[in-house]
Protein backbone atom coordinates (compact mmCIF):
# COMPACT_ATOMS: atom_id res chain seq x y z
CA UNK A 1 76.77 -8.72 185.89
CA UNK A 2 75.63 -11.86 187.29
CA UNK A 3 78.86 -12.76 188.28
CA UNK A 4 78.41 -9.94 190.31
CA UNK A 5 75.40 -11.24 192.32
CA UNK A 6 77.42 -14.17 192.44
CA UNK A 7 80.10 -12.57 194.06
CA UNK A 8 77.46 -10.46 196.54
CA UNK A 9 76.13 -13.74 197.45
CA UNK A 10 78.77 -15.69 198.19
CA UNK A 11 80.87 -13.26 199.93
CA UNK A 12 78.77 -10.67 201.29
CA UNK A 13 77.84 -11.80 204.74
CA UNK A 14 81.79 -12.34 205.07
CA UNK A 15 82.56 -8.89 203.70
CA UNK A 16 79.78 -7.49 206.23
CA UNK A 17 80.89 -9.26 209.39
CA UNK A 18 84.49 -7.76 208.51
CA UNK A 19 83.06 -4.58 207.90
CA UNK A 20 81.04 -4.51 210.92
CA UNK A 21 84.13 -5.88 212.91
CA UNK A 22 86.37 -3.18 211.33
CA UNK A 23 83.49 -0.56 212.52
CA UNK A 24 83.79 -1.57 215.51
CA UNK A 25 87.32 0.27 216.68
CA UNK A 26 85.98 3.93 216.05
CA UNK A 27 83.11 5.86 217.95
CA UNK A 28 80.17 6.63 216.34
CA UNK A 29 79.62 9.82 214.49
CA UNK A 30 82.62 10.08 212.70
CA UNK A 31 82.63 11.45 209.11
CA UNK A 32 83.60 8.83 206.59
CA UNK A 33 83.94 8.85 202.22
CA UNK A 34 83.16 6.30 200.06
CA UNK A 35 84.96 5.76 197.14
CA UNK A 36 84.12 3.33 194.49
CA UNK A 37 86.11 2.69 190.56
CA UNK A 38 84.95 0.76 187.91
CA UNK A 39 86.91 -0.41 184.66
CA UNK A 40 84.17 -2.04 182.46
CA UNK A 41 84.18 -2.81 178.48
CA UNK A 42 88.15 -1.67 178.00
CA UNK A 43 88.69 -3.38 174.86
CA UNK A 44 93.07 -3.12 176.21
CA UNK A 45 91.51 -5.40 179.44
CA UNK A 46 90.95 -8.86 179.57
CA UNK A 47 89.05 -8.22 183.10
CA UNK A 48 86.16 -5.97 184.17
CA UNK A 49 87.02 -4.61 187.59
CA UNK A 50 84.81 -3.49 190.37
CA UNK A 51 86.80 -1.55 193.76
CA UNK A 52 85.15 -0.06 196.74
CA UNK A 53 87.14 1.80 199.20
CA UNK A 54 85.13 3.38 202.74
CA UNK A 55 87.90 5.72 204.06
CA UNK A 56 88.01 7.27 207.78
CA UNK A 57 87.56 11.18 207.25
CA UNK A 58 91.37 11.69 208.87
CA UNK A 59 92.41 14.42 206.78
CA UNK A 60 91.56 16.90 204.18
CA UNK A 61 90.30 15.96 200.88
CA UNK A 62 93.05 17.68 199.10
CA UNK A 63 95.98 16.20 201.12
CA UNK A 64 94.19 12.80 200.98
CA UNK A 65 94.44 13.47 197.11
CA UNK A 66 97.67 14.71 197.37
CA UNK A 67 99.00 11.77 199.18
CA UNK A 68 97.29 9.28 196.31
CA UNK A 69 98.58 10.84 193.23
CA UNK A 70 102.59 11.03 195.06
CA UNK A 71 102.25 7.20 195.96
CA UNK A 72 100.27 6.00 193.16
CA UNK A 73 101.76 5.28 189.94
CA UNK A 74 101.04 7.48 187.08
CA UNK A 75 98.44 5.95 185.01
CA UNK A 76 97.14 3.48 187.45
CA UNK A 77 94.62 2.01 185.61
CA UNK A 78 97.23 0.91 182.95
CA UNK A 79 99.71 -0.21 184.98
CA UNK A 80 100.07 -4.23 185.60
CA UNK A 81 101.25 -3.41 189.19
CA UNK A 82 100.27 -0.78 191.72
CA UNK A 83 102.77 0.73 194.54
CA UNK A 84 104.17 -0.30 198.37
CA UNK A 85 103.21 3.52 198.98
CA UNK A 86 99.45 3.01 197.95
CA UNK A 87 99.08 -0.84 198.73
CA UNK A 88 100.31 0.27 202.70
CA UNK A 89 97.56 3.11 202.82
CA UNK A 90 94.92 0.61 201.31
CA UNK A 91 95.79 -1.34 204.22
CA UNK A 92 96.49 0.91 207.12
CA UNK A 93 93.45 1.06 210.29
CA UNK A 94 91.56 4.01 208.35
CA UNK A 95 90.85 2.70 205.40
CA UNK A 96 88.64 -0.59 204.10
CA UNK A 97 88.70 -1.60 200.80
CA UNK A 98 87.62 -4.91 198.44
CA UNK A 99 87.74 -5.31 194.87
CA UNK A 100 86.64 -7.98 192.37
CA UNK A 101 87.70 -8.59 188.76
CA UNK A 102 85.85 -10.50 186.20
CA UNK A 103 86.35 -12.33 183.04
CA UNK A 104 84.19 -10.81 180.19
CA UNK A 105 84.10 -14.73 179.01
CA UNK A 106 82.67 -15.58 182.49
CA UNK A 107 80.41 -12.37 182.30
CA UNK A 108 79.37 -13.55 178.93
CA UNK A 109 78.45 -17.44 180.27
CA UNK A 110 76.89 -16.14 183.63
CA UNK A 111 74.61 -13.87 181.82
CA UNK A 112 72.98 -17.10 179.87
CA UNK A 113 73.24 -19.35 182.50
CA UNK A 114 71.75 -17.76 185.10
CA UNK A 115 68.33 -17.37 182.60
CA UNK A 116 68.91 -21.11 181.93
CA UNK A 117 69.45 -22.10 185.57
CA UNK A 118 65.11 -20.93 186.12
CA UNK A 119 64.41 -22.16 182.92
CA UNK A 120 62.52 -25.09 181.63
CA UNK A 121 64.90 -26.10 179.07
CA UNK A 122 67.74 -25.53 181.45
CA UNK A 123 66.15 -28.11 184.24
CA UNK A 124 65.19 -30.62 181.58
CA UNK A 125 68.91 -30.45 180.39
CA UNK A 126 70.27 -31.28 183.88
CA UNK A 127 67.65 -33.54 184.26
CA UNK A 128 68.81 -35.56 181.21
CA UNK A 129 72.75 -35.47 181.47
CA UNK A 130 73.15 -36.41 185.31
CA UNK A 131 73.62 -32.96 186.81
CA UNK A 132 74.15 -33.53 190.74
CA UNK A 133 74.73 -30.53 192.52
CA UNK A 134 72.37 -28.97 195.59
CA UNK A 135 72.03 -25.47 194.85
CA UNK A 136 71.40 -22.87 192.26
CA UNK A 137 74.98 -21.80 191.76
CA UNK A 138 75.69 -25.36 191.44
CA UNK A 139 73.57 -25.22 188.33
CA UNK A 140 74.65 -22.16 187.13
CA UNK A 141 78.44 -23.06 187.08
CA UNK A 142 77.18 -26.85 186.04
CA UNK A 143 75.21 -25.54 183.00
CA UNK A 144 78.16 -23.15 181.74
CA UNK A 145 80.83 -26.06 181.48
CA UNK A 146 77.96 -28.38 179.91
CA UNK A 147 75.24 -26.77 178.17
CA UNK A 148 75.92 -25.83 174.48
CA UNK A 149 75.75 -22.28 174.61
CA UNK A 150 75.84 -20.14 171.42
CA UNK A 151 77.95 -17.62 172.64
CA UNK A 152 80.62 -18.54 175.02
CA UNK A 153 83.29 -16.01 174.75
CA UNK A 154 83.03 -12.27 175.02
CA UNK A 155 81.21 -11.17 171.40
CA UNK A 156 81.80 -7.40 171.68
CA UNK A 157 85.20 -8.13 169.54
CA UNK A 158 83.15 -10.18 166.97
CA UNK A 159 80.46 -7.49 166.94
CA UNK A 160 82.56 -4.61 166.23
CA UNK A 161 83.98 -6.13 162.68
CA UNK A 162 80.53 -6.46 161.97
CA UNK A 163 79.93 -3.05 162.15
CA UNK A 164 83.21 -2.38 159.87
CA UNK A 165 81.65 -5.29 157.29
CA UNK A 166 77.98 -3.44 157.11
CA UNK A 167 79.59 -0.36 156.87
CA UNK A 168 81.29 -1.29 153.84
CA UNK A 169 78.22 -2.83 151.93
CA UNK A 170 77.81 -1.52 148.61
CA UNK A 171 74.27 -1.99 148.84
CA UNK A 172 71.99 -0.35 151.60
CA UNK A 173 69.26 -3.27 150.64
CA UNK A 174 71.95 -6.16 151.75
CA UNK A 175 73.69 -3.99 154.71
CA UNK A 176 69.78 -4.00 156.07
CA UNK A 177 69.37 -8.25 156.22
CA UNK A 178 72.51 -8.13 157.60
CA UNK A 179 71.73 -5.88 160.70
CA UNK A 180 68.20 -8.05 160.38
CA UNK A 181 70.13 -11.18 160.60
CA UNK A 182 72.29 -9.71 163.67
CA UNK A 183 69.16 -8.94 165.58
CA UNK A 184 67.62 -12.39 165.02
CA UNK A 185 70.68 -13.94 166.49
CA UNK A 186 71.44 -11.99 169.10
CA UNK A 187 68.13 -11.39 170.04
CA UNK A 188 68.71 -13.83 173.19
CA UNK A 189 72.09 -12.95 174.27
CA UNK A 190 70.54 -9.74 174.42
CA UNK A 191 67.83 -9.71 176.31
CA UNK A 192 70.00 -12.10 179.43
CA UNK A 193 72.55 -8.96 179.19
CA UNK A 194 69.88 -6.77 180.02
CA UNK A 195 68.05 -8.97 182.50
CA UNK A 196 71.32 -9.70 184.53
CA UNK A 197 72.39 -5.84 184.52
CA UNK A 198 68.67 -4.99 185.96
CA UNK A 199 69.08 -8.22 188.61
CA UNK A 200 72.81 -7.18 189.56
CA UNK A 201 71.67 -3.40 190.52
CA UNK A 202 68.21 -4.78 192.15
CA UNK A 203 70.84 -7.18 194.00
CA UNK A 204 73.05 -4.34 194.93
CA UNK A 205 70.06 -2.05 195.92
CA UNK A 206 68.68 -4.64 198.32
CA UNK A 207 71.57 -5.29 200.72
CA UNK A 208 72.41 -1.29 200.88
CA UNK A 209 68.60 -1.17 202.07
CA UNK A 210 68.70 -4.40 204.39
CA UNK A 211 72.24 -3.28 205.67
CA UNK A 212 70.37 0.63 206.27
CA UNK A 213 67.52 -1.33 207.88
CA UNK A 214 70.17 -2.98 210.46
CA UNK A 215 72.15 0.20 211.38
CA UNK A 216 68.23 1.87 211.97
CA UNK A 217 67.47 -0.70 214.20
CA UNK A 218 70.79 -0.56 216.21
């Protein structure tokens, strides 16, 4: 998820300017949807994906829906490819879309880093191997390559056969330390998942408000 704030960060005023440019062609008080599609934790999918879509009210729902399903293929979310017929009507005048798709290995860094990157064990470990950079995603991307992180790839994989190995202890008493043990040493990891989840929909709640707060004043 913090590659997510990353990503609203670093792109967003670019994003908004486009959006507000794209705005721009139609008169006010026309109707408009907003679509949005997420593909997160598919153990088949290498990626998490994230897609927003704000489409010009220019038809009816149903033949809207109609149109989508004839051009799109299939099964759309497992397909490697999509269609000319739905890549043209992501891209025709009535219709503004972005998307964003993320590494569960990145995820999996960002989520530690980003704790690390306010932390006091995080600054005295730039301080003390030469760290250069002038800014806190600087850090953050600095810190993933070169601090030694306990977890560096996605462990939902690893996690899952450990649920298959406790469920297959003989004894309840040893199946117990081992779910023990598993707290203990996740305990971390944890608790940055959850923190970066809470910052990325804080993050996301903020610019809908200061973007509301802009159109109010206009």
């Amino acid at each position: 998820m913090f590659e997510l704030i990353n990503l609203l960060e670093t792109v967003y005023r670019t994003i908004s300017a486009d959006l507000e440019a794209w705005f721009e062609q139609f008169p006010q008080g026309l109707a408009w949807n907003v679509f949005s599609d997420y593909c997160i934790g598919d153990p088949n999918k290498a990626n998490d994906t994230f897609a927003f879509a704000i489409v010009l009210n220019h038809d009816t729902q149903s033949n809207i829906e109609e149109y989508i399903v004839a051009v799109a293929p299939s099964d759309i979310k497992g397909s490697r490819s999509s269609s000319e017929g739905l890549i043209k009507y992501l891209s025709c005048p009535v219709v503004f879309s972005v998307s964003k798709g993320i590494t569960r290995d990145q995820a999996t860094i960002d989520c530690q880093t980003w704790r690390l990157a306010f932390a006091p064990e995080g600054h005295k470990f730039a301080r003390e191997n030469g760290f250069s950079g002038s800014s806190i995603h600087d850090l953050v991307e600095w810190l993933g390559k070169k601090y030694p992180l306990h977890i560096k790839k996605d462990p939902i994989p690893g996690w899952r056969r450990r649920v298959k190995r406790l469920r297959s202890k003989g004894s309840p008493h040893l199946a117990v330390a081992t779910y023990v043990d598993f707290l203990r040493d996740t305990a971390q990891f944890r608790e940055d998942l959850g923190e970066s989840c809470a910052a990325a929909e804080a993050e996301i709640d903020r610019q809908i408000d200061e973007m509301r707060a802009r159109r109010r004043k206009d």
